[in-house]
N, C-alpha and C. Protein backbone atom coordinates (compact mmCIF):
# COMPACT_ATOMS: atom_id res chain seq x y z
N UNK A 1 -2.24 -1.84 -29.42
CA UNK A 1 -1.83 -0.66 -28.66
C UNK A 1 -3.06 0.09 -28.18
N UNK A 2 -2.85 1.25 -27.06
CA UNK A 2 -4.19 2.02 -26.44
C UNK A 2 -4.42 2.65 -28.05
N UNK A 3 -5.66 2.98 -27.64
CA UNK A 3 -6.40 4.02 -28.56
C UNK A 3 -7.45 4.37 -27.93
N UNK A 4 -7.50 5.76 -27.93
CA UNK A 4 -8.65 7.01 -27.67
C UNK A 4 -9.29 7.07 -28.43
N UNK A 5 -10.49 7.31 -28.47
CA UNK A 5 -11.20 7.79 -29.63
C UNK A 5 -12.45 8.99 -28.89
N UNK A 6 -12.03 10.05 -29.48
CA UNK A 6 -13.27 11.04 -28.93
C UNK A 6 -14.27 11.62 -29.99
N UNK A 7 -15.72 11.68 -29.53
CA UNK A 7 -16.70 12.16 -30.43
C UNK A 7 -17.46 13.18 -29.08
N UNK A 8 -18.32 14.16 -30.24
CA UNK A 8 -19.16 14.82 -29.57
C UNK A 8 -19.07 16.36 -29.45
N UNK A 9 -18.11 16.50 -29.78
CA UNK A 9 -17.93 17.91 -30.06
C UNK A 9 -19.13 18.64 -30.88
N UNK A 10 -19.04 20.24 -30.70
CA UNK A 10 -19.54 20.76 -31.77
C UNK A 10 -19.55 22.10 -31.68
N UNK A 11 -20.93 23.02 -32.24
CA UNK A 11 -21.04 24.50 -31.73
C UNK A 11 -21.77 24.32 -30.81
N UNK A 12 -22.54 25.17 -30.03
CA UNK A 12 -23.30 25.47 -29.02
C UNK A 12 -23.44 26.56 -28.53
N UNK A 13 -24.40 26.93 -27.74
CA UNK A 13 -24.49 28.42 -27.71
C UNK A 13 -23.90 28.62 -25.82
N UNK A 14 -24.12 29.53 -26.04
CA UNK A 14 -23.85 29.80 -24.18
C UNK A 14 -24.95 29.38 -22.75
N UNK A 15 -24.47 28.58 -22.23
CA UNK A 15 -25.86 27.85 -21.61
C UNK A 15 -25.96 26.69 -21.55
N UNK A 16 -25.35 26.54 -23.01
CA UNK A 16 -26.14 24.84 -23.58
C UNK A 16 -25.07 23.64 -23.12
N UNK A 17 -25.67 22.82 -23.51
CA UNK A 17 -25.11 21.21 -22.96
C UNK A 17 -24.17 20.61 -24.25
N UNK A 18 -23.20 19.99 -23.29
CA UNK A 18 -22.67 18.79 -24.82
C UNK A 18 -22.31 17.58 -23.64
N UNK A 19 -22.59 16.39 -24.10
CA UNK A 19 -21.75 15.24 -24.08
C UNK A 19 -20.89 14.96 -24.59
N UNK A 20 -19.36 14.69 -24.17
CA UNK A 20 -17.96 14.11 -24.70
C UNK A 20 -18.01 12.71 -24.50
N UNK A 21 -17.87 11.80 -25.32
CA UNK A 21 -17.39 10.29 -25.22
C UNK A 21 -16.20 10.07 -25.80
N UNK A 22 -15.18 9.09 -24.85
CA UNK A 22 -14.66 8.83 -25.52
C UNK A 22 -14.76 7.09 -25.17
N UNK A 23 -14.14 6.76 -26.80
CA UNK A 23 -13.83 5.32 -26.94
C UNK A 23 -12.37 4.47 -26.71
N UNK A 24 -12.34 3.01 -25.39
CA UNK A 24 -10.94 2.84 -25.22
C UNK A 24 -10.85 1.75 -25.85
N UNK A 25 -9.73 1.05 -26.55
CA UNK A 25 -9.06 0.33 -26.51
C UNK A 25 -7.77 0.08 -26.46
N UNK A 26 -7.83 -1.76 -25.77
CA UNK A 26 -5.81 -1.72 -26.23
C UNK A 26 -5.83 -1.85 -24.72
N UNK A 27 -6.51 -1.68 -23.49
CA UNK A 27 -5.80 -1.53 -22.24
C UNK A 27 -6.99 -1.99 -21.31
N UNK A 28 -6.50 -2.21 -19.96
CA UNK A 28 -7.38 -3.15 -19.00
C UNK A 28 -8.13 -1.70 -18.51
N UNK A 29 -9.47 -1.31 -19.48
CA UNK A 29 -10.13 -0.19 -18.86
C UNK A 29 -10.19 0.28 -17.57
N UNK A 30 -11.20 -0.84 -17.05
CA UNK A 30 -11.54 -1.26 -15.94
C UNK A 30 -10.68 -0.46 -14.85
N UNK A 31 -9.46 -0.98 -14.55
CA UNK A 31 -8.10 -0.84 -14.07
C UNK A 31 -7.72 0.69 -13.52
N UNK A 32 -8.12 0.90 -15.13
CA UNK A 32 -7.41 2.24 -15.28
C UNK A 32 -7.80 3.61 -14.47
N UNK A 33 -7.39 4.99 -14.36
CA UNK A 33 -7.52 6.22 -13.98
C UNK A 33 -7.82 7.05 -16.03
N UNK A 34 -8.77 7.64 -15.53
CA UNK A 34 -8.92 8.46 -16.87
C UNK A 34 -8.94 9.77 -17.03
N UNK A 35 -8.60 10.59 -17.85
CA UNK A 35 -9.18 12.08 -17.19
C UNK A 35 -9.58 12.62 -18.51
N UNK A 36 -9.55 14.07 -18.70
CA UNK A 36 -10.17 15.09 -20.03
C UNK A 36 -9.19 16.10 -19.37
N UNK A 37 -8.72 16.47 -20.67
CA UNK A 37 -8.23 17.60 -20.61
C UNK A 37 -8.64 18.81 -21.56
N UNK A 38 -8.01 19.68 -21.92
CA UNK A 38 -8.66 20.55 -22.95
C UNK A 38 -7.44 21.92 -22.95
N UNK A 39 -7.28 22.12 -24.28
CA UNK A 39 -6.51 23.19 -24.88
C UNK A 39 -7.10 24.36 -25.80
N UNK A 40 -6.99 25.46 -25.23
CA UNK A 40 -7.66 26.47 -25.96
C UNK A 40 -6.48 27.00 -26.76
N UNK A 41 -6.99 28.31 -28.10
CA UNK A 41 -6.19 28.50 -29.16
C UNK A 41 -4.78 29.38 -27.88
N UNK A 42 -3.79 29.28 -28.50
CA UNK A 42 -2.71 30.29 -27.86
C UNK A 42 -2.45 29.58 -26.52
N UNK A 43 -3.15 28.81 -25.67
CA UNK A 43 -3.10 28.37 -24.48
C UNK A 43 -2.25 26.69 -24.33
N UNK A 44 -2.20 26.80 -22.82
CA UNK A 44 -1.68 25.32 -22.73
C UNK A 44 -2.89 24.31 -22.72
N UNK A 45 -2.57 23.03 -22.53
CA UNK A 45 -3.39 22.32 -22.54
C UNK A 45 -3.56 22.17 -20.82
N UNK A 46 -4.47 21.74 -20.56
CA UNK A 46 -5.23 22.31 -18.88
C UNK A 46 -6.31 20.47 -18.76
N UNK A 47 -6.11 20.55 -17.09
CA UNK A 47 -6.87 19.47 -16.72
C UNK A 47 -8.34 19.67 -16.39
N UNK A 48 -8.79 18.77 -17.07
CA UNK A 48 -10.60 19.37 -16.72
C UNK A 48 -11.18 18.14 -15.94
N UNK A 49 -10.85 17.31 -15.85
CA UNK A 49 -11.30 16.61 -14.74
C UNK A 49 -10.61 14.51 -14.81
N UNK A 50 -10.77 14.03 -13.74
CA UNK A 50 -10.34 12.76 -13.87
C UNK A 50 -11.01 12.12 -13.32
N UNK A 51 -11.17 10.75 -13.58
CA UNK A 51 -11.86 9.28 -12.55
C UNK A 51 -10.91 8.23 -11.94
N UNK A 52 -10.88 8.17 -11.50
CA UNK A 52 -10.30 6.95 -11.15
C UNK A 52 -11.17 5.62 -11.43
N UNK A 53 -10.28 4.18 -10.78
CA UNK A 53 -10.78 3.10 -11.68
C UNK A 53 -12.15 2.76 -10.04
N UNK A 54 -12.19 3.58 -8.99
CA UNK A 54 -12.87 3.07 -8.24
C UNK A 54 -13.89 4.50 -8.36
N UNK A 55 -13.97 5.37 -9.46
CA UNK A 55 -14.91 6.22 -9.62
C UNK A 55 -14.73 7.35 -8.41
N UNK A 56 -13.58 7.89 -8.34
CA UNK A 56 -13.35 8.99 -7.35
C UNK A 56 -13.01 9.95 -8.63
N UNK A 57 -13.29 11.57 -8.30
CA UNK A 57 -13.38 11.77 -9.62
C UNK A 57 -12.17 13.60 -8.87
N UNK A 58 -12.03 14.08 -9.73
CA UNK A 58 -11.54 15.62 -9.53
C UNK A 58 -11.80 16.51 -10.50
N UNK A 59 -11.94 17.48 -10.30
CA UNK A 59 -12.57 18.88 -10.98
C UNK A 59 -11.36 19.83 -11.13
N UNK A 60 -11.54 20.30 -12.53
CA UNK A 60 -10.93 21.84 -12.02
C UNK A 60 -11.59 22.65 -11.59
N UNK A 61 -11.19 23.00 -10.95
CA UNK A 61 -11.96 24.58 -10.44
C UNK A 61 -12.87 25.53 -11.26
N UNK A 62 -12.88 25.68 -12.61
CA UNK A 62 -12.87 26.25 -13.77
C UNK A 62 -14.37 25.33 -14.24
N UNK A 63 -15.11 24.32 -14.10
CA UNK A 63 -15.35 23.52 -14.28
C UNK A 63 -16.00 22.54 -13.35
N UNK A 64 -16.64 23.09 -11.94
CA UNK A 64 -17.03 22.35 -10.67
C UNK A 64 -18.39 22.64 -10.81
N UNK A 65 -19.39 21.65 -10.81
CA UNK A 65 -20.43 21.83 -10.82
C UNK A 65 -21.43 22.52 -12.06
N UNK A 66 -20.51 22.47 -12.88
CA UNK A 66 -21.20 22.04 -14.51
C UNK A 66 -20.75 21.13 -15.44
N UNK A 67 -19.85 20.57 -14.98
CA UNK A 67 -19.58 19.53 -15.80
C UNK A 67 -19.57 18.15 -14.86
N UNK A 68 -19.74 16.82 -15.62
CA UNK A 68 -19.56 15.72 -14.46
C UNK A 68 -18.61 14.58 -15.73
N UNK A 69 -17.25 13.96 -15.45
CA UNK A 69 -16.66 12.78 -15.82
C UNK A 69 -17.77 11.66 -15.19
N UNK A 70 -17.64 10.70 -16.02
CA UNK A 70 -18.32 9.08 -15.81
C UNK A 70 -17.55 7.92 -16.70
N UNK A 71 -17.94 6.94 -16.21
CA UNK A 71 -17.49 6.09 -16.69
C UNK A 71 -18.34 4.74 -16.92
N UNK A 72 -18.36 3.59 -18.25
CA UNK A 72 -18.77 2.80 -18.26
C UNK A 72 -17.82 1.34 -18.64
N UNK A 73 -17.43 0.56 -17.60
CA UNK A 73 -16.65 -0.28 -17.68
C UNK A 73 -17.05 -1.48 -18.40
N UNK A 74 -18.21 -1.62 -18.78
CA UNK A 74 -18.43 -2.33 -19.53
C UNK A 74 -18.22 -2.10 -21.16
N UNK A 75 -18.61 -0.58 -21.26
CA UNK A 75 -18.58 -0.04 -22.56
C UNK A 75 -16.99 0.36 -22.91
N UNK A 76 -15.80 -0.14 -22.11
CA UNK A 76 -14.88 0.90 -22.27
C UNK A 76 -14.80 2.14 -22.65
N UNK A 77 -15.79 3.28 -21.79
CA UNK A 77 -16.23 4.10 -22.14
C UNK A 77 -16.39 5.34 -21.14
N UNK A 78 -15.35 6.49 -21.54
CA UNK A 78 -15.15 7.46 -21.01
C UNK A 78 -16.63 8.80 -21.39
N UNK A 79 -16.53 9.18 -20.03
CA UNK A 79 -18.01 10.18 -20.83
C UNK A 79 -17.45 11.54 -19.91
N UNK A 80 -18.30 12.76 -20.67
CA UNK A 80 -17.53 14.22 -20.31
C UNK A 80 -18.92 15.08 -20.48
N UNK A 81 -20.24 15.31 -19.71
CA UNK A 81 -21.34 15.49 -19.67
C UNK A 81 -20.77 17.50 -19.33
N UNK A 82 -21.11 18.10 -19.76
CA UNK A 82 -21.20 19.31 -20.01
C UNK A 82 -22.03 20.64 -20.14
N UNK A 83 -22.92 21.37 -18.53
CA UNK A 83 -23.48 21.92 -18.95
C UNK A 83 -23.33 23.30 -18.37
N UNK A 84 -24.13 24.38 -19.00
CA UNK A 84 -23.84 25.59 -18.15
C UNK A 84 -22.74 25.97 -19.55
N UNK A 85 -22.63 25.78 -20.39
CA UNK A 85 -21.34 26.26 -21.55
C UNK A 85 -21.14 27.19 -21.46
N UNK A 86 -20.07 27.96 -21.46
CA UNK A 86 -19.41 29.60 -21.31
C UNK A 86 -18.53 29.87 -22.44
N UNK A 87 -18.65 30.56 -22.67
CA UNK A 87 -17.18 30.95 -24.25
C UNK A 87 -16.03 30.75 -23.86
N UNK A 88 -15.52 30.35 -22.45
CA UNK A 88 -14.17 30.27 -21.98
C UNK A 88 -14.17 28.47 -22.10
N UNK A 89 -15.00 28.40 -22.47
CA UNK A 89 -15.05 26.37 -22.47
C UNK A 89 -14.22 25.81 -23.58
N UNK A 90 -14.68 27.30 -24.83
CA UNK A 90 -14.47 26.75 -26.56
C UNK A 90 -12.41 26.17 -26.34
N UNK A 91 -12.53 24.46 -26.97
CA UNK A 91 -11.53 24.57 -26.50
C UNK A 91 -11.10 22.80 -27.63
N UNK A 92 -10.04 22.50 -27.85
CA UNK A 92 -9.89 21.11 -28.21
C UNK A 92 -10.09 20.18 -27.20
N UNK A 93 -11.13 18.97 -26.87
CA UNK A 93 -10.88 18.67 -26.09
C UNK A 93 -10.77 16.88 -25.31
N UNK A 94 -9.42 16.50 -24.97
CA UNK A 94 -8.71 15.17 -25.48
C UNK A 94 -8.74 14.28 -23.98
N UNK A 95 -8.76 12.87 -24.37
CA UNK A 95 -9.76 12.18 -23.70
C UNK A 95 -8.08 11.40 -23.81
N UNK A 96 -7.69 11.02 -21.80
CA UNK A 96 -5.88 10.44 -21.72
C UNK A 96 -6.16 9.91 -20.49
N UNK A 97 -4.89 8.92 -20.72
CA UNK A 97 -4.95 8.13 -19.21
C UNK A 97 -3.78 9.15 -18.74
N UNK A 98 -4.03 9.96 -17.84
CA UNK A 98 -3.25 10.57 -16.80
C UNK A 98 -2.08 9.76 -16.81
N UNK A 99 -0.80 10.64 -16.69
CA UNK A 99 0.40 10.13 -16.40
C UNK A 99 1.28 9.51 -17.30
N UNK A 100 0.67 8.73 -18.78
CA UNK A 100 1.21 8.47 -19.95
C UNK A 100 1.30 9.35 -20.94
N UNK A 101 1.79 8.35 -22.10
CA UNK A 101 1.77 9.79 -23.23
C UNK A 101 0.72 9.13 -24.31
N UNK A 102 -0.79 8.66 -23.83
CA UNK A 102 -1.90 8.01 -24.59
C UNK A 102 -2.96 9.30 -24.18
N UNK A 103 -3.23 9.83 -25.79
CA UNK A 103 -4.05 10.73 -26.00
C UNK A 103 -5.11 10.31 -27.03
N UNK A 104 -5.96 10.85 -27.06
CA UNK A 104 -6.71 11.12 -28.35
C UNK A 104 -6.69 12.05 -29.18
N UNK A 105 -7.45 11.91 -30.48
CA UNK A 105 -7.08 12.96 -31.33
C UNK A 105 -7.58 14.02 -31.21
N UNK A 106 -8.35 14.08 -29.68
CA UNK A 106 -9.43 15.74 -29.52
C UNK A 106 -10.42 15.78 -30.32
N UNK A 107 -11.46 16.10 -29.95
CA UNK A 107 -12.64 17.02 -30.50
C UNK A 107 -13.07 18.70 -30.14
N UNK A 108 -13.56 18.88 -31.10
CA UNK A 108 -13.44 20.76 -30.89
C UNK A 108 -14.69 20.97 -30.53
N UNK A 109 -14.93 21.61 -29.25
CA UNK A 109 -16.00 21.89 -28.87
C UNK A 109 -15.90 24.13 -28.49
N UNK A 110 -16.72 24.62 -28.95
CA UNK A 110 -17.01 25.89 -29.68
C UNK A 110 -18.47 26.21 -28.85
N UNK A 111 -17.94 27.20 -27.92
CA UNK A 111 -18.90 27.84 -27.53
C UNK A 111 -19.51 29.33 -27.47
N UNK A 112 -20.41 29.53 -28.79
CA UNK A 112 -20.89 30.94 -28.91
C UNK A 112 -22.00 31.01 -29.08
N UNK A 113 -22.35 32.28 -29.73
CA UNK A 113 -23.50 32.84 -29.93
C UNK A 113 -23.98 33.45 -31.41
């Protein structure tokens, strides 16, 4: 079956950088459309960006030009490069193929001071 696997989370201060990876199996990577999403406490869960399998990518708004999605099809390997951190970032944040119900288990990424 798919499986997500996300690492990379952590604290960080305001400013600073994180890398999100996540790990796929179970499905024709390659193929696929991927995205990140992210859920803050009390909030819904919200789209933070997607790739497609020909590397066309979308932004939220919230999120344009400090963060960049990538992808490595060899590595089955989703990446979530992160910089410019703001306290509105601190958030769970889960690595899905758009449109199914295949998630990961999130990582918590925490942005203060």
């Amino acid at each position: 079956q798919v499986q997500l696997v996300e690492s990379g989370g952590g604290l960080v201060q305001p400013g600073g950088s994180l890398r999100l990876s996540c790990a796929a199996s179970g499905l024709l990577f390659s193929l696929a459309s991927m995205g990140w999403y992210r859920q803050a406490p009390g909030k819904k869960r919200e789209l933070v960006a997607t790739i497609s399998n020909d590397e066309n990518t979308v932004y939220a708004d919230s999120v344009k030009g400090r963060f960049t999605i990538s992808r490595d099809n060899g590595r089955k390997s989703l990446y979530l490069q992160m910089n410019g951190l703001k306290t509105a970032d601190t958030a769970v944040y889960y690595c899905t193929i758009p449109g199914t119900d295949n998630w990961g288990q999130g990582t918590q990424v925490t942005v203060s001071s």
